[in-house]
N, C-alpha and C. Protein backbone atom coordinates (compact mmCIF):
# COMPACT_ATOMS: atom_id res chain seq x y z
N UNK A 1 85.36 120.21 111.62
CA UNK A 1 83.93 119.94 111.65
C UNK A 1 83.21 121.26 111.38
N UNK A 2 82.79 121.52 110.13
CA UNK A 2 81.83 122.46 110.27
C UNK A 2 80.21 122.49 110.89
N UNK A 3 79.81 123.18 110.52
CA UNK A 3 78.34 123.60 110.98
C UNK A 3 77.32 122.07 110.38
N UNK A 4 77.49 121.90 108.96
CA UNK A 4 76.67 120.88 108.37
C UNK A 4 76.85 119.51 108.45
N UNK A 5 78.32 119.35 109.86
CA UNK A 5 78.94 117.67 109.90
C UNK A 5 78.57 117.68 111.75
N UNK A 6 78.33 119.16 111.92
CA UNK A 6 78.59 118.93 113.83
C UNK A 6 77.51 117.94 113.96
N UNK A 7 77.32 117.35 114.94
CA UNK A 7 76.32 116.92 114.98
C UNK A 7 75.03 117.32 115.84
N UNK A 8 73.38 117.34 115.92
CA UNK A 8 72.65 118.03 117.01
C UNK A 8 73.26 117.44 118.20
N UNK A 9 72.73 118.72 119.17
CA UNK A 9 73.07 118.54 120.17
C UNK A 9 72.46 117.26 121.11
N UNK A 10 72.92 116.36 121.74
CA UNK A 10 72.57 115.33 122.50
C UNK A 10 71.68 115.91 123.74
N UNK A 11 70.18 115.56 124.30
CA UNK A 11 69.34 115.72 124.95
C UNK A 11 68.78 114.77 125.85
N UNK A 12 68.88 114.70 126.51
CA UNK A 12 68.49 113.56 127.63
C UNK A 12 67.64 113.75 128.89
N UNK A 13 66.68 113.59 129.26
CA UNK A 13 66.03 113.71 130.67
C UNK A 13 66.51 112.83 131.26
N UNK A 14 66.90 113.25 132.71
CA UNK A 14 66.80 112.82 133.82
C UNK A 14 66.47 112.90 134.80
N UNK A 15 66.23 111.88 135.74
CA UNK A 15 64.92 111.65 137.13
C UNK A 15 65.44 112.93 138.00
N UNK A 16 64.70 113.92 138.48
CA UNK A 16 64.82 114.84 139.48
C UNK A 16 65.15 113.92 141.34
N UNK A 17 66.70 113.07 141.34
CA UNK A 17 67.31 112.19 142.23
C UNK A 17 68.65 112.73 141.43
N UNK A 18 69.08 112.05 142.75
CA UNK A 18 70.70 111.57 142.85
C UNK A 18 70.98 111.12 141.62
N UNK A 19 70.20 110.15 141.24
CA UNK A 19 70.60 109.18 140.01
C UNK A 19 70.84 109.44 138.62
N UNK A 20 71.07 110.83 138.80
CA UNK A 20 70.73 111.78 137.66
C UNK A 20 72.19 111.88 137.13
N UNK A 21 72.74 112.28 137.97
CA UNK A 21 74.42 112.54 138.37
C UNK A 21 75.05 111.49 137.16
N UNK A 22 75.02 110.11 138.05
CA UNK A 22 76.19 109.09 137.15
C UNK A 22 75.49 109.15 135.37
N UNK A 23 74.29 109.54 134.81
CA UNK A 23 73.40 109.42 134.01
C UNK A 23 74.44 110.14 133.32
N UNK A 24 74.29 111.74 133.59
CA UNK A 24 74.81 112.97 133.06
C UNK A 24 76.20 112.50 132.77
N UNK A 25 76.86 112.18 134.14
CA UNK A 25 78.35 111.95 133.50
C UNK A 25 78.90 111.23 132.51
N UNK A 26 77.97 109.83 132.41
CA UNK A 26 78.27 108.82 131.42
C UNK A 26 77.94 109.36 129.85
N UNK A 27 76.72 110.45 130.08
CA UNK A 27 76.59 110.25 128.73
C UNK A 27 77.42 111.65 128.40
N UNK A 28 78.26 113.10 128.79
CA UNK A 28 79.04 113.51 128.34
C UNK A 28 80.34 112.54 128.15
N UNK A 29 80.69 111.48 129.26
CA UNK A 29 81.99 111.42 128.74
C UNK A 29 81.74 110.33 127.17
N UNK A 30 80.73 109.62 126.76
CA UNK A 30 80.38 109.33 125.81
C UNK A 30 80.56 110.29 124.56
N UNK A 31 79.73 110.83 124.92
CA UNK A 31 79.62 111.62 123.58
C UNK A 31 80.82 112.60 123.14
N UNK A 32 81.93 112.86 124.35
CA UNK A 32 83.11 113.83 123.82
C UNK A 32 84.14 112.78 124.11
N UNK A 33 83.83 111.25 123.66
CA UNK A 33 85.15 110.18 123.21
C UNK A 33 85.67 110.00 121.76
N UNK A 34 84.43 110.41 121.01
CA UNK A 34 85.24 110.47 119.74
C UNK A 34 85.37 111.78 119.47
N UNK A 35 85.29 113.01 120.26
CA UNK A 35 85.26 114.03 119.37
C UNK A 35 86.52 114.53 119.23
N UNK A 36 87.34 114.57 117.98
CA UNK A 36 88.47 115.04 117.91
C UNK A 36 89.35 116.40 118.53
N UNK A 37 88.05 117.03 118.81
CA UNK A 37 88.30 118.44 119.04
C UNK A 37 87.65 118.65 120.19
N UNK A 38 87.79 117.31 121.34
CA UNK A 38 87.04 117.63 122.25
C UNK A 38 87.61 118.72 123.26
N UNK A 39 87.10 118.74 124.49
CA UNK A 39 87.87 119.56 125.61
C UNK A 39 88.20 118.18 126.45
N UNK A 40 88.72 118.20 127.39
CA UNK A 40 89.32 117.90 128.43
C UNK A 40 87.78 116.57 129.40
N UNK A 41 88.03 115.24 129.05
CA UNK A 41 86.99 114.64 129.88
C UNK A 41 86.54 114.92 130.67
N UNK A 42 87.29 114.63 131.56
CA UNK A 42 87.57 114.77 133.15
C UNK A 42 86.85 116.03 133.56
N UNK A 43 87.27 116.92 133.05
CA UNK A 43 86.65 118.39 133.57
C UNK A 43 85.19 118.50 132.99
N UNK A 44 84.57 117.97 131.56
CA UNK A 44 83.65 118.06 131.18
C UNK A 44 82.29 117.12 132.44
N UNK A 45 83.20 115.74 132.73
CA UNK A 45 82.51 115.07 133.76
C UNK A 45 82.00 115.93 134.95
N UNK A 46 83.10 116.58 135.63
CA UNK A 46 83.10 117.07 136.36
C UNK A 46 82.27 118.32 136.84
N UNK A 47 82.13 119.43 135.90
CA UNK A 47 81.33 120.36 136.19
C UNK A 47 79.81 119.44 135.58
N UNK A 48 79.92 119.03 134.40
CA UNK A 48 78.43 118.42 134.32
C UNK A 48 77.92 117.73 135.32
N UNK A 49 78.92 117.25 136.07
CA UNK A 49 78.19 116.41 137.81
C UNK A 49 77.47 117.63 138.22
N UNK A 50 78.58 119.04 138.50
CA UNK A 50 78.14 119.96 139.24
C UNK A 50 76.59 120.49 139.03
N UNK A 51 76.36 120.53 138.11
CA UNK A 51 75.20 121.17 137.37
C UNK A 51 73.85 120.56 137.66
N UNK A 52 74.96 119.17 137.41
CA UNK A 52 72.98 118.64 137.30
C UNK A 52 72.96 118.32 138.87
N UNK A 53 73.82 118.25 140.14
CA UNK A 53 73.49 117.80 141.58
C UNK A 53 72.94 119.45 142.03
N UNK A 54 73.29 120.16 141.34
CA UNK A 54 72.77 121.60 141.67
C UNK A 54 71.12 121.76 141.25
N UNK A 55 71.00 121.52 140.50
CA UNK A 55 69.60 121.33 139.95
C UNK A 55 68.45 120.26 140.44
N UNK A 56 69.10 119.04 140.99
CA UNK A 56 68.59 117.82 142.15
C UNK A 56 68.44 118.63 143.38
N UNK A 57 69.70 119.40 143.68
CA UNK A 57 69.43 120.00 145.45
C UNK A 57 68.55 121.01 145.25
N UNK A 58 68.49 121.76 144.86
CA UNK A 58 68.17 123.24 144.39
C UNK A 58 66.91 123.21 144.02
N UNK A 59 66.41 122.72 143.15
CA UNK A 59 65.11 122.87 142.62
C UNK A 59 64.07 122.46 143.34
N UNK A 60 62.73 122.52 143.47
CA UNK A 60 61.55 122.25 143.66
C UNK A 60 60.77 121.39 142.94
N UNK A 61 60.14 120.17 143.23
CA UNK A 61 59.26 119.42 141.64
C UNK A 61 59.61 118.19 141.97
N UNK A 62 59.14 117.14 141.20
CA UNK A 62 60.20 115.76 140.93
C UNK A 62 60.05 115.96 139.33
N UNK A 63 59.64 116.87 138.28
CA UNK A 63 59.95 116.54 137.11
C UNK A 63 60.93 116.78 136.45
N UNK A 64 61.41 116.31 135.37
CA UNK A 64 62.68 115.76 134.64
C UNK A 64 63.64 117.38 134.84
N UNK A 65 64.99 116.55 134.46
CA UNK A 65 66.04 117.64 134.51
C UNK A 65 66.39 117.34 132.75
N UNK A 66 66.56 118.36 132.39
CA UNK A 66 67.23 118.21 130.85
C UNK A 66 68.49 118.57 131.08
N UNK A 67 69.27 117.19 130.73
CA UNK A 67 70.89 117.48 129.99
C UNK A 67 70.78 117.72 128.10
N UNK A 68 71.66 119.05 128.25
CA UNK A 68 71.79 119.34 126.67
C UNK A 68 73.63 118.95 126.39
N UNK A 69 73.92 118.33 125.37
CA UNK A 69 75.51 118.25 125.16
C UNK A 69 75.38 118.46 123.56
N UNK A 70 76.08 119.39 123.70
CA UNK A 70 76.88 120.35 122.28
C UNK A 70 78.09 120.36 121.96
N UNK A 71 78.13 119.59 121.35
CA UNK A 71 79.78 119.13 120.33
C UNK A 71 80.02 120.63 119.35
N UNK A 72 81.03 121.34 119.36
CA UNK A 72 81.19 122.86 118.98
C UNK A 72 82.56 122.30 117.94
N UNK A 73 82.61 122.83 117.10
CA UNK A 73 83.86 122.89 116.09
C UNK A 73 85.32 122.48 116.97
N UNK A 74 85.00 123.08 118.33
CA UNK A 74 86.90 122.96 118.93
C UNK A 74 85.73 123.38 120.22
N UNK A 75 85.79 122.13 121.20
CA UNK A 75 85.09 122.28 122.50
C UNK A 75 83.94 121.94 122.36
N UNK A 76 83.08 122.14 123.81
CA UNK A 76 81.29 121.57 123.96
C UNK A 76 81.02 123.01 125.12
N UNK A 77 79.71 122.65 124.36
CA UNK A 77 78.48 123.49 125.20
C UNK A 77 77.53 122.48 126.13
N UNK A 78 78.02 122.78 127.19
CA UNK A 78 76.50 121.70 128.04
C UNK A 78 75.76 122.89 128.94
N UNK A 79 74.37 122.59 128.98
CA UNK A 79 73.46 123.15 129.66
C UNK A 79 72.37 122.15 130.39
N UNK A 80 72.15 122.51 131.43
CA UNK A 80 71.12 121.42 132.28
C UNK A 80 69.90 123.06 132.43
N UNK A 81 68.75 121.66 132.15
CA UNK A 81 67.44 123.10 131.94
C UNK A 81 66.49 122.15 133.27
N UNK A 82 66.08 123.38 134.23
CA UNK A 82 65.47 122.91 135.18
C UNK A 82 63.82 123.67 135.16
N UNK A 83 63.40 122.85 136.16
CA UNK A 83 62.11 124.11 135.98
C UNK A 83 61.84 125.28 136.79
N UNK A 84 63.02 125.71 137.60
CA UNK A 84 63.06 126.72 138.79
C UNK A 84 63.33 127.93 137.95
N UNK A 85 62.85 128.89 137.91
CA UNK A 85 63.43 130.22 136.88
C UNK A 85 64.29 131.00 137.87
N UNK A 86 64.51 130.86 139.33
CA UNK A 86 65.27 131.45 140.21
C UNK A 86 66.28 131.15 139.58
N UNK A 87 67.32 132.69 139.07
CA UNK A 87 69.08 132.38 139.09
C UNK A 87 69.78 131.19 139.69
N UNK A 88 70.61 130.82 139.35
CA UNK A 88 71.52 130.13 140.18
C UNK A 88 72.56 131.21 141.09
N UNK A 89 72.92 130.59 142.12
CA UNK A 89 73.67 131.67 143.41
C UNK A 89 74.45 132.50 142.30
N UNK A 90 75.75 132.50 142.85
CA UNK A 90 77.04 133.02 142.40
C UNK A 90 77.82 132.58 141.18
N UNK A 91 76.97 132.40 139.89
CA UNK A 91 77.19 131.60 138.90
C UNK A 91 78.26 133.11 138.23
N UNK A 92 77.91 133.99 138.14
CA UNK A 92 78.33 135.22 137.05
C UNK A 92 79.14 136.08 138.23
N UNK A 93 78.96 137.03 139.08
CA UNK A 93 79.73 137.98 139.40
C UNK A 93 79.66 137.15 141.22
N UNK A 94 80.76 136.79 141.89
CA UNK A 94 80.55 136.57 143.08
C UNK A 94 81.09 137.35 143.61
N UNK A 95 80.17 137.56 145.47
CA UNK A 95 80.87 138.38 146.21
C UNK A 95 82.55 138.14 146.74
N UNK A 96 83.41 138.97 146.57
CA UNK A 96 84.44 138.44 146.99
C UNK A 96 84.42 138.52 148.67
N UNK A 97 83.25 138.97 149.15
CA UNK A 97 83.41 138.81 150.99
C UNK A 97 83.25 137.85 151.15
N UNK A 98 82.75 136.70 150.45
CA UNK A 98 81.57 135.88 150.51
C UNK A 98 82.37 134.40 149.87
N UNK A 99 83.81 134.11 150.52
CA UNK A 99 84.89 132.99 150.19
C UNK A 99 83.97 131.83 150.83
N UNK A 100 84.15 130.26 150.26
CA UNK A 100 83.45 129.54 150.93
C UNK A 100 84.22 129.21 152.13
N UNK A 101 83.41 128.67 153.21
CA UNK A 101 84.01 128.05 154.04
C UNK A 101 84.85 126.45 153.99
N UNK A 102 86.42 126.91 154.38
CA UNK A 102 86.70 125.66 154.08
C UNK A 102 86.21 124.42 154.72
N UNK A 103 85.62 124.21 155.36
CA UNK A 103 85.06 123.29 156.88
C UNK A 103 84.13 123.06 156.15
N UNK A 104 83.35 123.45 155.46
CA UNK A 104 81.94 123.03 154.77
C UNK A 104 81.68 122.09 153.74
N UNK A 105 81.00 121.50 153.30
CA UNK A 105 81.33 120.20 152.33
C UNK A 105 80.88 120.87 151.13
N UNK A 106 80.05 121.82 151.13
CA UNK A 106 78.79 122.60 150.00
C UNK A 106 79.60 123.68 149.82
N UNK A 107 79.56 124.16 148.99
CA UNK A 107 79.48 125.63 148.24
C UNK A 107 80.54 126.16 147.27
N UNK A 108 81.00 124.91 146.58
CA UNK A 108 82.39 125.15 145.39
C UNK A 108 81.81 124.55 144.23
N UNK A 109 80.95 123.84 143.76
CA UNK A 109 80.11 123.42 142.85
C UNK A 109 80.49 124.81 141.74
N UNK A 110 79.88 125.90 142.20
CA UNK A 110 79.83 127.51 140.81
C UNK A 110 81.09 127.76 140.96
N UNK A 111 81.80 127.77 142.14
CA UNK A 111 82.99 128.08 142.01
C UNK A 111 84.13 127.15 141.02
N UNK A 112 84.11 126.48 140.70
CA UNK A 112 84.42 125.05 140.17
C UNK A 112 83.86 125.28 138.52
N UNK A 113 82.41 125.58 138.19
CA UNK A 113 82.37 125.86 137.29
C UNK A 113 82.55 126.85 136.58
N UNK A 114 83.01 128.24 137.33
CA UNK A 114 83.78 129.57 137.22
C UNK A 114 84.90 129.51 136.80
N UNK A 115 86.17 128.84 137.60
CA UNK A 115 87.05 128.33 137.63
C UNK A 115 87.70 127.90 136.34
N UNK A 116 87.03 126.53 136.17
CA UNK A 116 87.60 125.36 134.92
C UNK A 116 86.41 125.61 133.57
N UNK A 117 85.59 126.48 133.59
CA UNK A 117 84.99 126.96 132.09
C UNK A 117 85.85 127.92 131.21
N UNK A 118 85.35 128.25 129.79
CA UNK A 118 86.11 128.55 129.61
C UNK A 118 84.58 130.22 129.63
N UNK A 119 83.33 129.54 129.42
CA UNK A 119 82.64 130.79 130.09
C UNK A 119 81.75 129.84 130.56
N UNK A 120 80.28 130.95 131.30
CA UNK A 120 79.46 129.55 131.95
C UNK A 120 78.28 130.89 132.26
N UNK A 121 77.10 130.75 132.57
CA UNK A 121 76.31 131.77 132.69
C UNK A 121 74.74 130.80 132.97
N UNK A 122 73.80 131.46 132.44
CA UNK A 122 72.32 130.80 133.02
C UNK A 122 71.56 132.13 131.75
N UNK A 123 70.24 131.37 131.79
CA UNK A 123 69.28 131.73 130.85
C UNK A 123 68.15 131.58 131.39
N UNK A 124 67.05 132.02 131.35
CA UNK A 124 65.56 131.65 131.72
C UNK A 124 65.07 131.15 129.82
N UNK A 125 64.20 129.74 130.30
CA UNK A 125 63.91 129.15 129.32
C UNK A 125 61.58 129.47 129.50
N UNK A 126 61.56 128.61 128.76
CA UNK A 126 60.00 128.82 128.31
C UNK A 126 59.67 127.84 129.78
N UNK A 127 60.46 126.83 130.35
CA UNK A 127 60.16 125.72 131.42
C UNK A 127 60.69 126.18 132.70
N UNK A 128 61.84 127.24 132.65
CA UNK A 128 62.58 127.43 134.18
C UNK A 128 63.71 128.42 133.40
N UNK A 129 64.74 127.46 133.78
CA UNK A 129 66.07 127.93 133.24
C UNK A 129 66.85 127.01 132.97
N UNK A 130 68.19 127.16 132.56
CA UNK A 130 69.05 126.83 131.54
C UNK A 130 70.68 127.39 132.40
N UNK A 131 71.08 126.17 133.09
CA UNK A 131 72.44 126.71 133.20
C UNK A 131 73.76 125.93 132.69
N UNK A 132 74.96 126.88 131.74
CA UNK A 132 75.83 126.30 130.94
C UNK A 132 77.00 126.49 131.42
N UNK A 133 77.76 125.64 130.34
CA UNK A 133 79.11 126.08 130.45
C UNK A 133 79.95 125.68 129.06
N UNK A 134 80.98 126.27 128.80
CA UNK A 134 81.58 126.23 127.34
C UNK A 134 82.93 125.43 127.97
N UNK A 135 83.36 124.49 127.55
CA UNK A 135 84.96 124.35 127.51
C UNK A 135 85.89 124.37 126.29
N UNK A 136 86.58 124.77 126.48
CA UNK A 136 87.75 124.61 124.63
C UNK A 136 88.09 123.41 124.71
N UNK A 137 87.98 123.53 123.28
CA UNK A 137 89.16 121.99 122.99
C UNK A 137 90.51 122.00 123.21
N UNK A 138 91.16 120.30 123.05
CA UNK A 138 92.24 120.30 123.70
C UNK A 138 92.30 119.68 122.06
N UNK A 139 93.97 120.42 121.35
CA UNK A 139 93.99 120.35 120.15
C UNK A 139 94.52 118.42 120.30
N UNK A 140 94.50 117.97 119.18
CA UNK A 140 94.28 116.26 118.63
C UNK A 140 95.97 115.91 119.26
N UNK A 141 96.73 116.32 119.04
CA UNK A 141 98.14 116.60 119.17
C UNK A 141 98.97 116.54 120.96
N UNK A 142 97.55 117.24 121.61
CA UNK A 142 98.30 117.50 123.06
C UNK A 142 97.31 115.83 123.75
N UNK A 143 95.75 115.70 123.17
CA UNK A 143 95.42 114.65 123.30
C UNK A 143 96.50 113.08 123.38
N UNK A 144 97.03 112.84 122.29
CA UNK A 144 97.59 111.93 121.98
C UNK A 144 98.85 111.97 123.20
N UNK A 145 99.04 113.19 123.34
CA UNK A 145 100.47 112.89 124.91
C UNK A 145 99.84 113.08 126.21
N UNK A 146 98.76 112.74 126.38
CA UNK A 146 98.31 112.75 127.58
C UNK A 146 97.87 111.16 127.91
């Protein structure tokens, strides 16, 4: 897939609720079912849950959350754009004093998207900010034996 077949990136608002969540997930695992060169569902579901319930808890407002999904030559780019311009916590360099507690139900969301990205970072946009993550593709070949 080059540059002139990828296709734009998929954009979607969703309600600043809970309900945002199953929204986000359905429509990445949609959109990286046909992609030959996708990454890994499951994990794409997964941190995109993270992102956008981070942006529901986290933020201030009831207005819309933007899901962005970016189909890339080999992998996707997703970014959820909120209107809070505050960083996200421990998205880029975390303290290593600062392990979550295992007893706690909260605080593996960045860790999770640290983890299983293949990078992941935040942006300040013209509305708030912008936080992503890249996954690689899983070549057509290892797909088919899974």
């Amino acid at each position: 897939m080059d540059d002139r077949s990828r296709p734009a990136p998929l954009r979607l608002e969703l309600p600043h609720d809970t309900a945002a969540v199953p929204l986000a997930r359905a429509l990445v695992r949609t959109a990286l079912a046909e992609h030959d060169a996708g990454p890994d569902e499951d994990t794409a579901e997964l941190l995109t849950a993270e992102l956008v319930a981070n942006a529901v808890e986290h933020t201030a407002g009831s207005g819309p959350i933007e899901l962005v999904v970016e189909l890339l030559e080999v992998g996707c780019h997703v970014e959820v754009h909120d209107a809070q311009p505050v960083r996200p916590g421990e998205l880029i360099c975390p303290d290593p004093e600062d392990e979550p507690d295992p007893w706690l139900e909260h605080g593996r969301g960045l860790l999770l998207i640290r983890a299983l990205s293949e990078d992941c970072g935040h942006r300040p946009t013209d509305r708030g900010k912008a936080v992503w993550f890249r996954l690689p593709g899983i070549p057509a070949q290892r797909r088919q034996m899974a």
